[in-house]
N, C-alpha and C. Protein backbone atom coordinates (compact mmCIF):
# COMPACT_ATOMS: atom_id res chain seq x y z
N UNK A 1 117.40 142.09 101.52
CA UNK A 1 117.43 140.74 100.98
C UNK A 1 118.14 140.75 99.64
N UNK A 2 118.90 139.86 99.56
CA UNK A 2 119.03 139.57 98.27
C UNK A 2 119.31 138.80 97.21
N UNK A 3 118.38 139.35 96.25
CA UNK A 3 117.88 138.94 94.80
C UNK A 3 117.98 137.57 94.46
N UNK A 4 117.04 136.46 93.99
CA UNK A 4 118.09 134.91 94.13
C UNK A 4 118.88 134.91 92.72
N UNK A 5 118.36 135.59 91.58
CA UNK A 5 119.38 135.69 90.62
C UNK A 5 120.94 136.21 90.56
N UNK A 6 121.48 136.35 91.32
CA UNK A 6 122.33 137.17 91.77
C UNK A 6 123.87 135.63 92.72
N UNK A 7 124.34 135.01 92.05
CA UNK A 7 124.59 133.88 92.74
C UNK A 7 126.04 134.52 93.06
N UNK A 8 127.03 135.77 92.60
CA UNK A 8 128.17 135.78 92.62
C UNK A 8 127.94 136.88 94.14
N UNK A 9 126.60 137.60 94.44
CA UNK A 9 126.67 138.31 95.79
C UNK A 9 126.12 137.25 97.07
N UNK A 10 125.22 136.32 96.49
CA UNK A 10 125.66 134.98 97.37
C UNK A 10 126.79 134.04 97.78
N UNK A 11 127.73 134.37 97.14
CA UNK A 11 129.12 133.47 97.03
C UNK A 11 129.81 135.01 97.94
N UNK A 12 129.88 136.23 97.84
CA UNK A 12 130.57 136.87 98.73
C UNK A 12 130.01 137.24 99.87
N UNK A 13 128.39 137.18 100.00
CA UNK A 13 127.97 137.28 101.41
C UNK A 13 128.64 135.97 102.17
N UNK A 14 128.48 135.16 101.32
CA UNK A 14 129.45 133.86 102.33
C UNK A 14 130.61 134.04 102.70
N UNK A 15 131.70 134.23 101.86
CA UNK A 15 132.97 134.81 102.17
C UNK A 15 132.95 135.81 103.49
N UNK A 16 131.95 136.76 103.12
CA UNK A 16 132.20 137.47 104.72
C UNK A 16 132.08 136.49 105.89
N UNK A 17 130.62 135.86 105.75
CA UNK A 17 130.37 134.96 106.98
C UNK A 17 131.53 134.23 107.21
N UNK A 18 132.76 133.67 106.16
CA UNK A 18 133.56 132.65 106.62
C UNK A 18 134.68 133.63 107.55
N UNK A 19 134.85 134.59 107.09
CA UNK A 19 135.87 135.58 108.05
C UNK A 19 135.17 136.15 109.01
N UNK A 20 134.00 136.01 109.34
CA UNK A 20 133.45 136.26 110.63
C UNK A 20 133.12 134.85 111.37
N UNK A 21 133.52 133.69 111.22
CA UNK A 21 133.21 132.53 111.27
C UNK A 21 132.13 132.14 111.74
N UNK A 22 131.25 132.79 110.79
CA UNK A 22 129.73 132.45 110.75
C UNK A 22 129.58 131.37 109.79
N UNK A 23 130.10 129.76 110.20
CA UNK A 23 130.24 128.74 109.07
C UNK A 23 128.94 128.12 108.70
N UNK A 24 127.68 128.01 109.52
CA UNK A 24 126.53 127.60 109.14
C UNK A 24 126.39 128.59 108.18
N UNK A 25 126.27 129.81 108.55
CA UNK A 25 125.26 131.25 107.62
C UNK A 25 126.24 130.89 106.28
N UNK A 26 127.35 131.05 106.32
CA UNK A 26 128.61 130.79 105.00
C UNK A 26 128.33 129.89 104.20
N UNK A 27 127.57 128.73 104.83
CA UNK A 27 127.09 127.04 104.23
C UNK A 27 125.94 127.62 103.14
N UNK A 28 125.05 128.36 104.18
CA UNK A 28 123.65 128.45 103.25
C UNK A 28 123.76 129.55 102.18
N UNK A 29 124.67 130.38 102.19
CA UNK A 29 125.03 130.95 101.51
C UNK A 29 125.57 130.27 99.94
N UNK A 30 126.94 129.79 100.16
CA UNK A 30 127.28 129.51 99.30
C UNK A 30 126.20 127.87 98.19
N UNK A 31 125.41 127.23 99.07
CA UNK A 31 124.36 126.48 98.77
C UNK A 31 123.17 127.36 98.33
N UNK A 32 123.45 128.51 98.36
CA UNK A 32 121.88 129.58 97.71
C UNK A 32 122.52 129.12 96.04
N UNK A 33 124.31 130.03 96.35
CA UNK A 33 124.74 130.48 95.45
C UNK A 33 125.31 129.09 94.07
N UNK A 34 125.37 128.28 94.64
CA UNK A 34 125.22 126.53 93.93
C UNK A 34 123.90 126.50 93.02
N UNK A 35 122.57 126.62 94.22
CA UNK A 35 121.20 126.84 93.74
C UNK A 35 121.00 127.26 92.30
N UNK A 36 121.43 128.49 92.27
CA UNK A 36 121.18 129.47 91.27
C UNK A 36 122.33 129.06 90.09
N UNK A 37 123.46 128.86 90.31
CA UNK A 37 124.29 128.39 89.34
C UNK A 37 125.17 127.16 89.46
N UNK A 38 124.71 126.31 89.22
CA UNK A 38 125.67 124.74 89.91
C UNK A 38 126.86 124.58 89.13
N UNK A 39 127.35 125.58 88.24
CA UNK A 39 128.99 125.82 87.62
C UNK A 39 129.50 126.81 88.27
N UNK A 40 129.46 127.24 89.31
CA UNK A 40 130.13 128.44 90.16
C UNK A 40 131.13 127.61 91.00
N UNK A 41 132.14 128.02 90.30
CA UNK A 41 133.47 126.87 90.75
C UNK A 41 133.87 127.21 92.35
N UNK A 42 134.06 128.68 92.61
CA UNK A 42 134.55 129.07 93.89
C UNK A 42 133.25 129.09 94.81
N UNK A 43 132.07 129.01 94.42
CA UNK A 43 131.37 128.64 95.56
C UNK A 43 131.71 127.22 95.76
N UNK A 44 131.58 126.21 95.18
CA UNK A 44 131.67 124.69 95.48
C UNK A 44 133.09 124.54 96.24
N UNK A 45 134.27 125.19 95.73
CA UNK A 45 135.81 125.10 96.87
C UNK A 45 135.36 125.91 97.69
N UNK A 46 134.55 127.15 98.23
CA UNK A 46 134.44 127.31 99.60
C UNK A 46 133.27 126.67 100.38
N UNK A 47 132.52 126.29 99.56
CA UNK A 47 131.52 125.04 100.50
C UNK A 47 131.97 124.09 100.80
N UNK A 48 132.85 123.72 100.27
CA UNK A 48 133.55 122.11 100.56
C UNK A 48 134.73 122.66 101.50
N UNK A 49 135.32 123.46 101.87
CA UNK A 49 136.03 124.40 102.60
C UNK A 49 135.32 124.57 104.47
N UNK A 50 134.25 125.05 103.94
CA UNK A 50 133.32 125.39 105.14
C UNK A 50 132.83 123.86 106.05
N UNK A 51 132.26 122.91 104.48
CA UNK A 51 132.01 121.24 105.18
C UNK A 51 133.39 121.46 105.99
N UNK A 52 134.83 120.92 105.61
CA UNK A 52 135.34 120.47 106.24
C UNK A 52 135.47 120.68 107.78
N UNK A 53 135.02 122.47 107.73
CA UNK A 53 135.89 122.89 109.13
C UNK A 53 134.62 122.76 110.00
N UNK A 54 133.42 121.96 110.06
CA UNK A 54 132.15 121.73 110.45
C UNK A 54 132.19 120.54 110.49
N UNK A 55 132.89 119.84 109.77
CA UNK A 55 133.30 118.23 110.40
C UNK A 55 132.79 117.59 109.72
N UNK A 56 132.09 117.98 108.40
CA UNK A 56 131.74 117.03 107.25
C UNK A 56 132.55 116.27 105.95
N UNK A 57 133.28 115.72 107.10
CA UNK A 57 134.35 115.28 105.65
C UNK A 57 133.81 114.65 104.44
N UNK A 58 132.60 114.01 104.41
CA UNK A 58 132.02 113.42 103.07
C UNK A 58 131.46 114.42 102.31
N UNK A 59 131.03 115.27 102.83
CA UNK A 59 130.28 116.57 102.25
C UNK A 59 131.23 117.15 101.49
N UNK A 60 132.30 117.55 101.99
CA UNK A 60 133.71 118.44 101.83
C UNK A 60 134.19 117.48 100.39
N UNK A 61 134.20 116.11 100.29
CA UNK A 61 134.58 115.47 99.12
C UNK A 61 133.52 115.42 98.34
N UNK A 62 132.51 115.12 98.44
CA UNK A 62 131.45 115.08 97.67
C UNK A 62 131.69 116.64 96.74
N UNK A 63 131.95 117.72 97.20
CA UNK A 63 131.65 119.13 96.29
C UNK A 63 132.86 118.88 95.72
N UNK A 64 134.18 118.67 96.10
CA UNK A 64 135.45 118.94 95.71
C UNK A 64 135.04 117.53 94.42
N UNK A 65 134.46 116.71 94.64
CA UNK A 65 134.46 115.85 93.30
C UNK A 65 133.67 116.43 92.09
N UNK A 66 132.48 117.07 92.63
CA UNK A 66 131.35 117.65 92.29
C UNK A 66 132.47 119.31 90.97
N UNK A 67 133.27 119.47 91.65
CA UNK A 67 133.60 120.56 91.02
C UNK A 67 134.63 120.18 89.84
């Protein structure tokens, strides 16, 4: 498991999931990694990345405004 302080190995466990196109697991990931730090710029462009290709286009704008 790991650590919830830790938001930049939450932002690359996602990255793997997105190249294994594990896009749900990639979602909750990079939303751990938001959690823990809501100024983590490249988690919010690959969550809003991941919304899109999951078909959430409001979601996908909502972070990209958010960031």
């Amino acid at each position: 498991a790991i650590k919830p302080m830790f938001a930049d190995l939450h932002y690359k466990l996602g990255a793997l999931y997105v190249r294994k196109q594990r896009l749900e697991d990639a979602c909750n990931c990079f939303r751990n990694s938001l959690d823990i730090n809501n100024k983590f710029f490249r988690s919010r462009v690959y969550l809003a990345k991941v919304l899109r290709e999951l078909g959430d286009k409001d979601g996908a704008i909502r972070e990209v405004m958010a960031s």
